[in-house]
N, C-alpha and C. Protein backbone atom coordinates (compact mmCIF):
# COMPACT_ATOMS: atom_id res chain seq x y z
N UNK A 1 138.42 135.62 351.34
CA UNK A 1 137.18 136.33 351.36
C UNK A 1 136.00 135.42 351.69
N UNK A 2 136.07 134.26 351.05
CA UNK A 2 134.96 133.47 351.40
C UNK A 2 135.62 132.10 351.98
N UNK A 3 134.73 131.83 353.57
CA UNK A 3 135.45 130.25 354.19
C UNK A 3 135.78 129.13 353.25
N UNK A 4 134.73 128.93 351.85
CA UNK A 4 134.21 127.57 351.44
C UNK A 4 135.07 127.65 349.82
N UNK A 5 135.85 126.55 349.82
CA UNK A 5 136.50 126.69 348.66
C UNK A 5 135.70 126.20 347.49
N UNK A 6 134.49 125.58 347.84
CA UNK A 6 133.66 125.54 346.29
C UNK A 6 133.31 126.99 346.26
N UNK A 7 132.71 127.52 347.07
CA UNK A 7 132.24 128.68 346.09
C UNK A 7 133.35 129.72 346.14
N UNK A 8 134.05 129.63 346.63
CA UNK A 8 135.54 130.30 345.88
C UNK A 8 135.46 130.18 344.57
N UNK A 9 135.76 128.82 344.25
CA UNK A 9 135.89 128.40 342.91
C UNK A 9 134.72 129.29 342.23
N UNK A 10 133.29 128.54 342.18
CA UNK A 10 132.24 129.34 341.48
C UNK A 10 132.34 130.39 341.28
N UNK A 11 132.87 131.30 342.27
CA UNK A 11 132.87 132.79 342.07
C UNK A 11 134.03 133.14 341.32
N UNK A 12 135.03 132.63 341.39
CA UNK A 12 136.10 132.74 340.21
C UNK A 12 135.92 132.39 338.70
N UNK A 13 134.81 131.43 338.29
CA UNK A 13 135.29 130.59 337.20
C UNK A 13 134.15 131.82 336.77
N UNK A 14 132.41 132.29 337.23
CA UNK A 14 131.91 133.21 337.08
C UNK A 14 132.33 134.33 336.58
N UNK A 15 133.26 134.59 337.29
CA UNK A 15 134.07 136.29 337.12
C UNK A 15 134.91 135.78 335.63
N UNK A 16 135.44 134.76 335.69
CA UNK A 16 136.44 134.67 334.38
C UNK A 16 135.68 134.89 333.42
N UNK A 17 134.06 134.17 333.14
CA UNK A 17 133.28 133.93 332.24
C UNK A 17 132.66 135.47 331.61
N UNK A 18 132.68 136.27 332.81
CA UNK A 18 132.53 137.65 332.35
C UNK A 18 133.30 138.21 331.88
N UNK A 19 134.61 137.95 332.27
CA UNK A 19 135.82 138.79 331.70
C UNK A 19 135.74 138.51 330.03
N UNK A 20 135.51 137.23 330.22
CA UNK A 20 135.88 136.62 328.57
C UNK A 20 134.80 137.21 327.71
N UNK A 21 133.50 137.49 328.40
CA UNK A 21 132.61 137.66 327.57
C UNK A 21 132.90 139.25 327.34
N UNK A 22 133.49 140.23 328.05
CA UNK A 22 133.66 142.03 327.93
C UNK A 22 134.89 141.75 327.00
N UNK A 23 135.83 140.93 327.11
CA UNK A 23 137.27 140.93 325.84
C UNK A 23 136.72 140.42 324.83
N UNK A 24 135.65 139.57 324.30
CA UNK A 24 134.94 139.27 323.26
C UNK A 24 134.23 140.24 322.73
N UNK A 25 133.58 140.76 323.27
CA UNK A 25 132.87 142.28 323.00
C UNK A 25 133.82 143.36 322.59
N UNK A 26 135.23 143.31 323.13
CA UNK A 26 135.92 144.33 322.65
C UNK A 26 137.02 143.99 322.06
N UNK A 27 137.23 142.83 321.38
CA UNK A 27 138.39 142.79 320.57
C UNK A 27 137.45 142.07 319.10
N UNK A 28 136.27 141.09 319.44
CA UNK A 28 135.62 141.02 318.30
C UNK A 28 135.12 141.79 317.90
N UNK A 29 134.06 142.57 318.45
CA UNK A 29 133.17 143.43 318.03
C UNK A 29 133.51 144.59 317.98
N UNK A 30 134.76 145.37 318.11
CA UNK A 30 135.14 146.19 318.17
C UNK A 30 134.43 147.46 319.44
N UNK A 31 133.88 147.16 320.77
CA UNK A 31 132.99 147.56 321.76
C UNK A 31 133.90 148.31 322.44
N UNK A 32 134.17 149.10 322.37
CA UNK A 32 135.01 149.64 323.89
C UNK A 32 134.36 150.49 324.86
N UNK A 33 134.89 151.30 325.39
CA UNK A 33 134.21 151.47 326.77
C UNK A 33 133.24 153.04 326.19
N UNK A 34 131.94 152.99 326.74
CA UNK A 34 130.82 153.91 326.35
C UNK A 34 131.05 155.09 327.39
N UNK A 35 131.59 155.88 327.09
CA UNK A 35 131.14 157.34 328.06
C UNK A 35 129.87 157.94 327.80
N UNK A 36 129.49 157.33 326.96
CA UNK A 36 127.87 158.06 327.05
C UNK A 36 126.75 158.16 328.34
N UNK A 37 125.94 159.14 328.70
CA UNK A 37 125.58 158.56 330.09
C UNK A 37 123.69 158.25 329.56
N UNK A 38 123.31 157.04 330.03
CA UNK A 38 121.81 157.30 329.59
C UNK A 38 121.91 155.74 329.21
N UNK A 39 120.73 155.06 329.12
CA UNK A 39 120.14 154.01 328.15
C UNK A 39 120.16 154.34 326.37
N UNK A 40 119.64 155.49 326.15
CA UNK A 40 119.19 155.69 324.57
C UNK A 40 120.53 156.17 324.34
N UNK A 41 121.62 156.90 325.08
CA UNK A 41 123.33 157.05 324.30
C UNK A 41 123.52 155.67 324.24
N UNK A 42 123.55 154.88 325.06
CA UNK A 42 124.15 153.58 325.17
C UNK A 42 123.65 152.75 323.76
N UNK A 43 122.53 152.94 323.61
CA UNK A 43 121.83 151.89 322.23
C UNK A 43 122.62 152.52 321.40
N UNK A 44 122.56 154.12 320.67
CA UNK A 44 123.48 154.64 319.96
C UNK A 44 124.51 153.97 319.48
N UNK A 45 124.96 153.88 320.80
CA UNK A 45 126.45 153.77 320.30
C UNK A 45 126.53 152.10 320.52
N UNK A 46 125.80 151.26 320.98
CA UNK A 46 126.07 149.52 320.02
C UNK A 46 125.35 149.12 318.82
N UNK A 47 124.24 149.81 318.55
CA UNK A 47 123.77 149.31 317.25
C UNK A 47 124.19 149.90 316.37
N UNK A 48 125.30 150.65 316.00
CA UNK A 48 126.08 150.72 314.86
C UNK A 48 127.05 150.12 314.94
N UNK A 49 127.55 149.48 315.82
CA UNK A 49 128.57 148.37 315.99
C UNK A 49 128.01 147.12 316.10
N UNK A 50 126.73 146.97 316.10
CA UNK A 50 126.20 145.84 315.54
C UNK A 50 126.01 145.57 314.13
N UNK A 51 125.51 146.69 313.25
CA UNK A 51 125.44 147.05 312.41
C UNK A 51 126.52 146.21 311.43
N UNK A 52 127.89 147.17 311.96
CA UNK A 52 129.07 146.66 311.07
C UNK A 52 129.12 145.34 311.23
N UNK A 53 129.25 144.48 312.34
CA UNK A 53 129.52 143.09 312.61
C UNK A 53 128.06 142.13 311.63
N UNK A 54 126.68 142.88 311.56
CA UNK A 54 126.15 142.15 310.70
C UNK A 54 126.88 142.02 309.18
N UNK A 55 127.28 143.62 308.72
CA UNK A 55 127.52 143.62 307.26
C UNK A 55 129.13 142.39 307.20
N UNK A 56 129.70 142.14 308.27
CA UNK A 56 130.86 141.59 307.97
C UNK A 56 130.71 140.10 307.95
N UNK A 57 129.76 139.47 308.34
CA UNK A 57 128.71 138.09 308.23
C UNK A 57 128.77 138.04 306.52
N UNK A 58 129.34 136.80 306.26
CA UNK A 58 129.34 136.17 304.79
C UNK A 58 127.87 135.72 304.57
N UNK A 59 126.87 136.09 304.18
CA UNK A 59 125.50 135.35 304.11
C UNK A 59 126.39 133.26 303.52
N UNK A 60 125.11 132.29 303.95
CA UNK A 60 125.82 131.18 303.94
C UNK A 60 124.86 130.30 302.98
């Protein structure tokens, strides 16, 4: 797809970094995929899953 094998690379190690960060979101945080359609469904439905992930924080 692209002539130049550095930014091959970049664009791969990029894409991994996202992947890792959407499987972090959904196996830590319990996030899965939003069918809601809108900005204000969307807040809905992560700040009560923020919510829980605060109450599960041991104060230190």
């Amino acid at each position: 797809m692209v002539k130049s094998n550095w930014v091959y690379r970049k664009l791969r190690n990029f894409r991994a970094g996202i992947e890792a960060g959407i499987s972090c979101l959904k196996r830590a945080y319990g996030l899965a995929r939003c069918t809601w359609r809108g900005l204000d469904h969307f807040k809905s439905y992560v700040w009560p899953s923020v919510l829980v992930l605060l109450s599960r924080l041991k104060p230190t």
